[in-house]
PDB file of N, CA and C in Angstrom:
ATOM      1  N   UNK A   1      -4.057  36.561  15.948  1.00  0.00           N
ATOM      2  CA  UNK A   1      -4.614  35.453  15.206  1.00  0.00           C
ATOM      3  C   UNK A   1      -5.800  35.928  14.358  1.00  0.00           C
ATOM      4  N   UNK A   2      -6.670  36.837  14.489  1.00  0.00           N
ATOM      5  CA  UNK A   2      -7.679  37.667  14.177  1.00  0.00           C
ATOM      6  C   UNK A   2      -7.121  38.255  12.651  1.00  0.00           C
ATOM      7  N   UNK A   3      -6.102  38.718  12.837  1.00  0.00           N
ATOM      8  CA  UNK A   3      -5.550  39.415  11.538  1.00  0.00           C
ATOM      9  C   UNK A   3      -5.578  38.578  10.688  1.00  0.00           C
ATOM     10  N   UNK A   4      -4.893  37.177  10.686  1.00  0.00           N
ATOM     11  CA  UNK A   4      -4.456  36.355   9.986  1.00  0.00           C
ATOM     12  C   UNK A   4      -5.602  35.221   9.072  1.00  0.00           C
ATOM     13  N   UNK A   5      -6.446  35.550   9.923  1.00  0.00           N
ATOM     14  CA  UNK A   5      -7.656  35.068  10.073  1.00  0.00           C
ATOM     15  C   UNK A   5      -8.422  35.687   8.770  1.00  0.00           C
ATOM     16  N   UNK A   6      -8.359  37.247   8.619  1.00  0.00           N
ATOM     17  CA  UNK A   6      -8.606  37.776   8.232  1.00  0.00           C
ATOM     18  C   UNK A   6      -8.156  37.870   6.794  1.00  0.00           C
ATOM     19  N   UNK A   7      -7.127  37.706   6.668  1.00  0.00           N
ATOM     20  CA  UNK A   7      -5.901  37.735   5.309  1.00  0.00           C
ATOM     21  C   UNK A   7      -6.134  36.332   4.406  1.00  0.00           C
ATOM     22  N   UNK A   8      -6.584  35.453   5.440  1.00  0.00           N
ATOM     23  CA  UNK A   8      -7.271  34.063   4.427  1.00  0.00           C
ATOM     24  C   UNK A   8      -8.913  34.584   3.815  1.00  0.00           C
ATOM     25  N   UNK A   9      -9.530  35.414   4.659  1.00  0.00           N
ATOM     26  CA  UNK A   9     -10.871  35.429   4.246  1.00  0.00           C
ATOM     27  C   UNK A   9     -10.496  36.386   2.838  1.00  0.00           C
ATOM     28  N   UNK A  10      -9.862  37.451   2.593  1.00  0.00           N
ATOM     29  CA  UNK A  10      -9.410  38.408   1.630  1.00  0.00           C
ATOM     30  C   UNK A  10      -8.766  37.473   0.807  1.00  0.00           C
ATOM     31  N   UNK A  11      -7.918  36.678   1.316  1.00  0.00           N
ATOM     32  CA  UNK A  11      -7.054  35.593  -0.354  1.00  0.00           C
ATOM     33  C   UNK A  11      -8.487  34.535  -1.060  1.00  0.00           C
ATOM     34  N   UNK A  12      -9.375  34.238  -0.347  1.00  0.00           N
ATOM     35  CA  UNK A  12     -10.163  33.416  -0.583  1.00  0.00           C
ATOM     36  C   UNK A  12     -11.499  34.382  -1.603  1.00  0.00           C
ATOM     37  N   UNK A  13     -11.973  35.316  -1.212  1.00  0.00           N
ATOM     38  CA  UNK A  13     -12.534  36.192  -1.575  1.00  0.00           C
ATOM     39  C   UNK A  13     -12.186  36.782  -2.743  1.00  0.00           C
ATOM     40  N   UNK A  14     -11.034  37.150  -3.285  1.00  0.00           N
ATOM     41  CA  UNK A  14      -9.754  37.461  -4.472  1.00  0.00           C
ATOM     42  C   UNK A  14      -9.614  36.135  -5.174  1.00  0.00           C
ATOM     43  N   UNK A  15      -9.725  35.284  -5.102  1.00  0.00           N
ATOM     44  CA  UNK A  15      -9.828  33.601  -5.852  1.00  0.00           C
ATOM     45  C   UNK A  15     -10.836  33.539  -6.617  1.00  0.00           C
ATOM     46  N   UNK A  16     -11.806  33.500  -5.387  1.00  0.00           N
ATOM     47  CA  UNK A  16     -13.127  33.446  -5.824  1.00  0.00           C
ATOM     48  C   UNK A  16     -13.353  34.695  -6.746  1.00  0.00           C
ATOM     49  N   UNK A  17     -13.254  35.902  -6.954  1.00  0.00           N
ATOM     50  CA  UNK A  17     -13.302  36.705  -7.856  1.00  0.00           C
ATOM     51  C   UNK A  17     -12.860  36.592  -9.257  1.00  0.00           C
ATOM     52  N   UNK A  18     -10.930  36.705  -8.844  1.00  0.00           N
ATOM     53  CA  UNK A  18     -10.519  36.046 -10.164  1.00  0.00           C
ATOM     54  C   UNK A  18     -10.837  34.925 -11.085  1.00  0.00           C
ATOM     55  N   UNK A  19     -10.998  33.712 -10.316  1.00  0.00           N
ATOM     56  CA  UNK A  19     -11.966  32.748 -11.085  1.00  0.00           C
ATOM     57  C   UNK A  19     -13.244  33.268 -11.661  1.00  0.00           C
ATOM     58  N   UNK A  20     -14.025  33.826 -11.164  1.00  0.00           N
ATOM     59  CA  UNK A  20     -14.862  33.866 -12.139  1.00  0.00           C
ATOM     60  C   UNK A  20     -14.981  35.104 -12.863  1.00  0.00           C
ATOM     61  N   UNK A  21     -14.118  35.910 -13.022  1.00  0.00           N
ATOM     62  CA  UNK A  21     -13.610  36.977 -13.887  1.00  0.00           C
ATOM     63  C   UNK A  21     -12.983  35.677 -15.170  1.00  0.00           C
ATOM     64  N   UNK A  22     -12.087  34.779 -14.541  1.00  0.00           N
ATOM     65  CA  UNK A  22     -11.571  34.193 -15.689  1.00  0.00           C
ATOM     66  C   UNK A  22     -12.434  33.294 -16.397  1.00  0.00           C
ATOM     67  N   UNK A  23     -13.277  32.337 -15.656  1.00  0.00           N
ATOM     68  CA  UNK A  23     -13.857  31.364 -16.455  1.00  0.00           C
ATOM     69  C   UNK A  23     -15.717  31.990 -16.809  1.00  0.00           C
ATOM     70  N   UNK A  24     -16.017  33.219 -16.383  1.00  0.00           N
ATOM     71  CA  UNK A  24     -17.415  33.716 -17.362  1.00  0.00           C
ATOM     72  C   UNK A  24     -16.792  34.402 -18.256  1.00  0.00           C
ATOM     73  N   UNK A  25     -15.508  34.725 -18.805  1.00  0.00           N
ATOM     74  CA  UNK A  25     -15.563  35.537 -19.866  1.00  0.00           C
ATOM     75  C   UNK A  25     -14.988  34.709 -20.742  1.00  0.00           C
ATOM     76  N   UNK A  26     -15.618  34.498 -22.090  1.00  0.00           N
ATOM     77  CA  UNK A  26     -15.406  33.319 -23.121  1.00  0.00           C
ATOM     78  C   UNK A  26     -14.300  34.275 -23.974  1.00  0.00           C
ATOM     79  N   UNK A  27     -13.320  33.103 -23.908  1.00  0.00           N
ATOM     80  CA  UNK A  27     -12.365  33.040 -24.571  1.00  0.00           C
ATOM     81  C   UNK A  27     -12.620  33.117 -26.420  1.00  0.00           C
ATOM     82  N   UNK A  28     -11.888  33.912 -27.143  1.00  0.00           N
ATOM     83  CA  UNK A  28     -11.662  33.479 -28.474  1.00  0.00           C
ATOM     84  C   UNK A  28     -10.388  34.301 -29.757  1.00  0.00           C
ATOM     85  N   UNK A  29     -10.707  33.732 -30.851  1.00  0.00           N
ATOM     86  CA  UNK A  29      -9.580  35.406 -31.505  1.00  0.00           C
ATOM     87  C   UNK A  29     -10.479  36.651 -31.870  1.00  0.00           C
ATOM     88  N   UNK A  30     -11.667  36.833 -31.830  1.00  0.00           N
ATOM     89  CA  UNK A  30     -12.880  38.150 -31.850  1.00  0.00           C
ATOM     90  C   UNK A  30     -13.170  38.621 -30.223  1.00  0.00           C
ATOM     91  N   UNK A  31     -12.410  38.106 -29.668  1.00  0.00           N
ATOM     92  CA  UNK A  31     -12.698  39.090 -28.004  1.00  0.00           C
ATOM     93  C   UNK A  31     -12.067  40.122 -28.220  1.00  0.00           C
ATOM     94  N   UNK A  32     -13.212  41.156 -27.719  1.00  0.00           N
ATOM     95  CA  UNK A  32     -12.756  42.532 -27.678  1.00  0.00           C
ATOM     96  C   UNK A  32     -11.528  42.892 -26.575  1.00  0.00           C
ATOM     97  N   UNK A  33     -10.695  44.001 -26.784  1.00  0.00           N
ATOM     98  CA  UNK A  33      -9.898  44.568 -25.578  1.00  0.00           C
ATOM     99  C   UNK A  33     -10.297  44.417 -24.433  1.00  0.00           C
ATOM    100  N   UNK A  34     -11.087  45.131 -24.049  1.00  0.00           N
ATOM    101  CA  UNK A  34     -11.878  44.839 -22.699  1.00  0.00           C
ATOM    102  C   UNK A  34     -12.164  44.256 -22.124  1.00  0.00           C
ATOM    103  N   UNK A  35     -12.614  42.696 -22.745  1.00  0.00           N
ATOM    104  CA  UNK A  35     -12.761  41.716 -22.166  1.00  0.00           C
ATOM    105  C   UNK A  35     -11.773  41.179 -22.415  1.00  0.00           C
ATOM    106  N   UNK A  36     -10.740  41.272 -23.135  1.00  0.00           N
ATOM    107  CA  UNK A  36      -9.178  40.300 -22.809  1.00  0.00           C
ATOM    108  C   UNK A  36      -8.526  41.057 -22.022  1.00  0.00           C
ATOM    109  N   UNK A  37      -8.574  42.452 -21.363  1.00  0.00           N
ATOM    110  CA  UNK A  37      -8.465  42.727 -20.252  1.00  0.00           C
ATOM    111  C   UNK A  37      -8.660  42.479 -19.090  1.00  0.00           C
ATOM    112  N   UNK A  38      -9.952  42.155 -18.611  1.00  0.00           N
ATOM    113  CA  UNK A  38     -10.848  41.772 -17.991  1.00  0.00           C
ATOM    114  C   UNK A  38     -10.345  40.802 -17.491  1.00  0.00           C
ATOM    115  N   UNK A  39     -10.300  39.104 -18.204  1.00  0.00           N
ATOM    116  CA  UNK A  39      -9.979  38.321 -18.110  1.00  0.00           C
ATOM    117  C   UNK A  39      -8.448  38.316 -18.054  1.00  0.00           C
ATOM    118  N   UNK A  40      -7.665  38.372 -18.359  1.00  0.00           N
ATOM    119  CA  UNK A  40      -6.109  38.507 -17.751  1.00  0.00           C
ATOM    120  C   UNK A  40      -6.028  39.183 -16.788  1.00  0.00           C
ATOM    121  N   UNK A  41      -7.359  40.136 -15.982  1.00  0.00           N
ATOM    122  CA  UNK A  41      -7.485  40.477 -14.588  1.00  0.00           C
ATOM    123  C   UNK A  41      -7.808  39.666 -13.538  1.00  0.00           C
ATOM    124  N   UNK A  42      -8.663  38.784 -14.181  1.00  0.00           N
ATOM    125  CA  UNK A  42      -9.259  37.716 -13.241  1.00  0.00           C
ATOM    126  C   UNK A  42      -7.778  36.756 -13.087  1.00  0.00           C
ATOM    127  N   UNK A  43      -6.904  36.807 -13.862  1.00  0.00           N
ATOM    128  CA  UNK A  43      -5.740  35.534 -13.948  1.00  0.00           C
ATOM    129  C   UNK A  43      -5.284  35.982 -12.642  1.00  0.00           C
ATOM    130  N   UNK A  44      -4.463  37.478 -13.003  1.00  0.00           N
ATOM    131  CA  UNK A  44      -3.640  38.121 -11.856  1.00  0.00           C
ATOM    132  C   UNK A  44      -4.104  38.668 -10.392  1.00  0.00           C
ATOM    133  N   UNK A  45      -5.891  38.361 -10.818  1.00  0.00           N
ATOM    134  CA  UNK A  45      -6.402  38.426  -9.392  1.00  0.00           C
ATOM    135  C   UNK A  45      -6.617  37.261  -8.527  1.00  0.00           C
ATOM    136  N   UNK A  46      -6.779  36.146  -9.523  1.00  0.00           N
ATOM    137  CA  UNK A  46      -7.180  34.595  -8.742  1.00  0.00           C
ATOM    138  C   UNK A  46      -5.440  34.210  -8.449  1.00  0.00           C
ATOM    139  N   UNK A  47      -4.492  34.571  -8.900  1.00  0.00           N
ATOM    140  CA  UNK A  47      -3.401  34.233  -8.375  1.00  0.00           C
ATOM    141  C   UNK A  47      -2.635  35.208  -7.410  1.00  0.00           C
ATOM    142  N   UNK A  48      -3.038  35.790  -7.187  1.00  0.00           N
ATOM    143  CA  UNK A  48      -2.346  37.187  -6.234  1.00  0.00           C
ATOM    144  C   UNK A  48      -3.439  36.385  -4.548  1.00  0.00           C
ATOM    145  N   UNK A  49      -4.764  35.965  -4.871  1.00  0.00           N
ATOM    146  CA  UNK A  49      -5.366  35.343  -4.203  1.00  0.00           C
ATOM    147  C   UNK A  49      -4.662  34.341  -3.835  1.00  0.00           C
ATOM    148  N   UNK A  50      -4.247  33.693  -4.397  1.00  0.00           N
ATOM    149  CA  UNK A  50      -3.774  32.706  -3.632  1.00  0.00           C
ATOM    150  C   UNK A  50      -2.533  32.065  -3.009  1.00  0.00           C
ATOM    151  N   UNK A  51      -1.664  33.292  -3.245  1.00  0.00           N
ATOM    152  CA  UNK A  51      -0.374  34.140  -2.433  1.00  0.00           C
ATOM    153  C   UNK A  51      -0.848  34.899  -1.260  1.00  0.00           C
ATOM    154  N   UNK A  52      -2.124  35.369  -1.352  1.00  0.00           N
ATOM    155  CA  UNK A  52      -2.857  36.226   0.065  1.00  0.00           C
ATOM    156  C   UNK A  52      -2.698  34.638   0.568  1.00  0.00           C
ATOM    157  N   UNK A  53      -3.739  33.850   0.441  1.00  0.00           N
ATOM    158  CA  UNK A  53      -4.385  32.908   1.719  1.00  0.00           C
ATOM    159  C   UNK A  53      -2.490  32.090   2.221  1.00  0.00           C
ATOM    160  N   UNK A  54      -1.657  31.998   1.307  1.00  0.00           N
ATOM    161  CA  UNK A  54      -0.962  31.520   1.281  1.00  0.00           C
ATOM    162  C   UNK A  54       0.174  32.546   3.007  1.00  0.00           C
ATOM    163  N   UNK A  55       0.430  33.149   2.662  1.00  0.00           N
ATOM    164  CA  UNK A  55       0.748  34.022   3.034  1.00  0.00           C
ATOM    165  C   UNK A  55      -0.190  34.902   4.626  1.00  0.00           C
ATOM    166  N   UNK A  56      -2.020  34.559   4.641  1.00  0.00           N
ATOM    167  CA  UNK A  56      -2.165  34.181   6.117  1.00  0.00           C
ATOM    168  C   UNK A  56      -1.880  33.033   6.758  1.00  0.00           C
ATOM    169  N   UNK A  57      -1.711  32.157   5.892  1.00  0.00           N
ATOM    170  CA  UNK A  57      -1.555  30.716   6.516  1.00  0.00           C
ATOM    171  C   UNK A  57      -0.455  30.693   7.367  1.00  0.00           C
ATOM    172  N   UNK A  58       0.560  31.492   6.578  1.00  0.00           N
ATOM    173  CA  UNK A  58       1.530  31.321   7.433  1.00  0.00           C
ATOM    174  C   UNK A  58       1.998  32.271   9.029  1.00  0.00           C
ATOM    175  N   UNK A  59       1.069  33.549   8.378  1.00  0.00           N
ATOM    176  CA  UNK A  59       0.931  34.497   9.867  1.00  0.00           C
ATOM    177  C   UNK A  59       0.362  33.450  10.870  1.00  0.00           C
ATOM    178  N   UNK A  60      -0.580  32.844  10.506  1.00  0.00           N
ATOM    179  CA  UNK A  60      -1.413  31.989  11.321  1.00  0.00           C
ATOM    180  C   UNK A  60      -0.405  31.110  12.303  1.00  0.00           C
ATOM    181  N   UNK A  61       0.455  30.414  11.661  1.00  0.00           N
ATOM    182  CA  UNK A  61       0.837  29.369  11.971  1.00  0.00           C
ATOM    183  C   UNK A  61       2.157  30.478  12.954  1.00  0.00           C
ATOM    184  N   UNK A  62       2.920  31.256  12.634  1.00  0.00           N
ATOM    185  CA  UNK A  62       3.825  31.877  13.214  1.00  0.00           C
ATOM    186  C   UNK A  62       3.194  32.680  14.345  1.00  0.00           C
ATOM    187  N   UNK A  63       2.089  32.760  14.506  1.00  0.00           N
ATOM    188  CA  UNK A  63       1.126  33.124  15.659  1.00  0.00           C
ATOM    189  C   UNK A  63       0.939  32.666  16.809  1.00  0.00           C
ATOM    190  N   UNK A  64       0.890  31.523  16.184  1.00  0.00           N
ATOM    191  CA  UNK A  64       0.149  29.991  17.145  1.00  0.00           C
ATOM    192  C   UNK A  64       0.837  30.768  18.414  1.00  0.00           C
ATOM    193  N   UNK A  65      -0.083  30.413  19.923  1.00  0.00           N
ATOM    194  CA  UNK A  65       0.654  30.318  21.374  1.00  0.00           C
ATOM    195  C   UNK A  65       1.656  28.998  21.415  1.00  0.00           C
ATOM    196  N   UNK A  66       3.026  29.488  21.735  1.00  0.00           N
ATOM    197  CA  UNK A  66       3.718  28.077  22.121  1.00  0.00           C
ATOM    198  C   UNK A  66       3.463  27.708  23.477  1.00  0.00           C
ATOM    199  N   UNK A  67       3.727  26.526  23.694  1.00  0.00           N
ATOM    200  CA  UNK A  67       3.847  25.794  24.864  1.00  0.00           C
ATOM    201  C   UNK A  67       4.964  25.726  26.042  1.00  0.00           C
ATOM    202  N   UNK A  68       4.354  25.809  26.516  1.00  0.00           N
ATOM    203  CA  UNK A  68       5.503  26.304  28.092  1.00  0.00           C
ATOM    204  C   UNK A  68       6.599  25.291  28.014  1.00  0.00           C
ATOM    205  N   UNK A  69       7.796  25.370  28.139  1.00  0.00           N
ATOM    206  CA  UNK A  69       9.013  24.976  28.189  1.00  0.00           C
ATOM    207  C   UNK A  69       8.656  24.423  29.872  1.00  0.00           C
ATOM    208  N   UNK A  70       8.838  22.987  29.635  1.00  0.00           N
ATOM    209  CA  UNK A  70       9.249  22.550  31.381  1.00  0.00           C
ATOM    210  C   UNK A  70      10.483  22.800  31.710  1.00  0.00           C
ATOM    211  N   UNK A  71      11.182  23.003  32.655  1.00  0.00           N
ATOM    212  CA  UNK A  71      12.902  23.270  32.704  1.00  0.00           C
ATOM    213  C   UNK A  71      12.792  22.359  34.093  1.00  0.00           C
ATOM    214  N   UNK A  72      11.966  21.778  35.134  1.00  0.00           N
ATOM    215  CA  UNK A  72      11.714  21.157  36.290  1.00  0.00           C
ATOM    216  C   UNK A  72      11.660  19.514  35.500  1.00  0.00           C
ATOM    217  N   UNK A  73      12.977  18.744  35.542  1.00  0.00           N
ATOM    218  CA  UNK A  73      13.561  17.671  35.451  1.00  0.00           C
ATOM    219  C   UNK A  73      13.566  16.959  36.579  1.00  0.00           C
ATOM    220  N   UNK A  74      13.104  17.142  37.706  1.00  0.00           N
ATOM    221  CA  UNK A  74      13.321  16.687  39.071  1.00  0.00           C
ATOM    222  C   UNK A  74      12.265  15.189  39.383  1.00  0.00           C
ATOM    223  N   UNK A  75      10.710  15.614  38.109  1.00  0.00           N
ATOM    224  CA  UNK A  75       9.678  15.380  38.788  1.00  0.00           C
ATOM    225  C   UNK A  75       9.149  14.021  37.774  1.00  0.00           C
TER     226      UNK A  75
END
């Protein structure tokens, strides 16, 4: 559960990056290479982010302890 745990803090962390890779670098038709680099990094990083958290969520949940099966019908 620790791992998984872990894989949301990294998708969340990668969001938070890409976002603001994408929305501090001002958009226009005079942006240099670099920064239209930059920013189409932040796209493919805030969305790769949020395939990570996506993706612990579900370790998480396929983790979970199940619950003991009663098979004693008697009682």
């Amino acid at each position: 559960m620790k791992n998984s745990v872990l894989v949301i803090v990294v998708g969340i962390f990668m969001t938070v990056i890409g976002t603001s890779l994408f929305y501090t670098i001002q958009g226009g038709s005079q942006i240099e290479t670099l920064f239209r680099m930059l920013k189409h990094t932040g796209t493919f990083v805030g969305l790769l982010g949020i395939g990570v958290i996506f993706a612990g969520f579900l370790l998480y949940v396929i983790n979970r302890s199940q619950p003991e099966i009663n098979n004693n019908f008697d009682t």
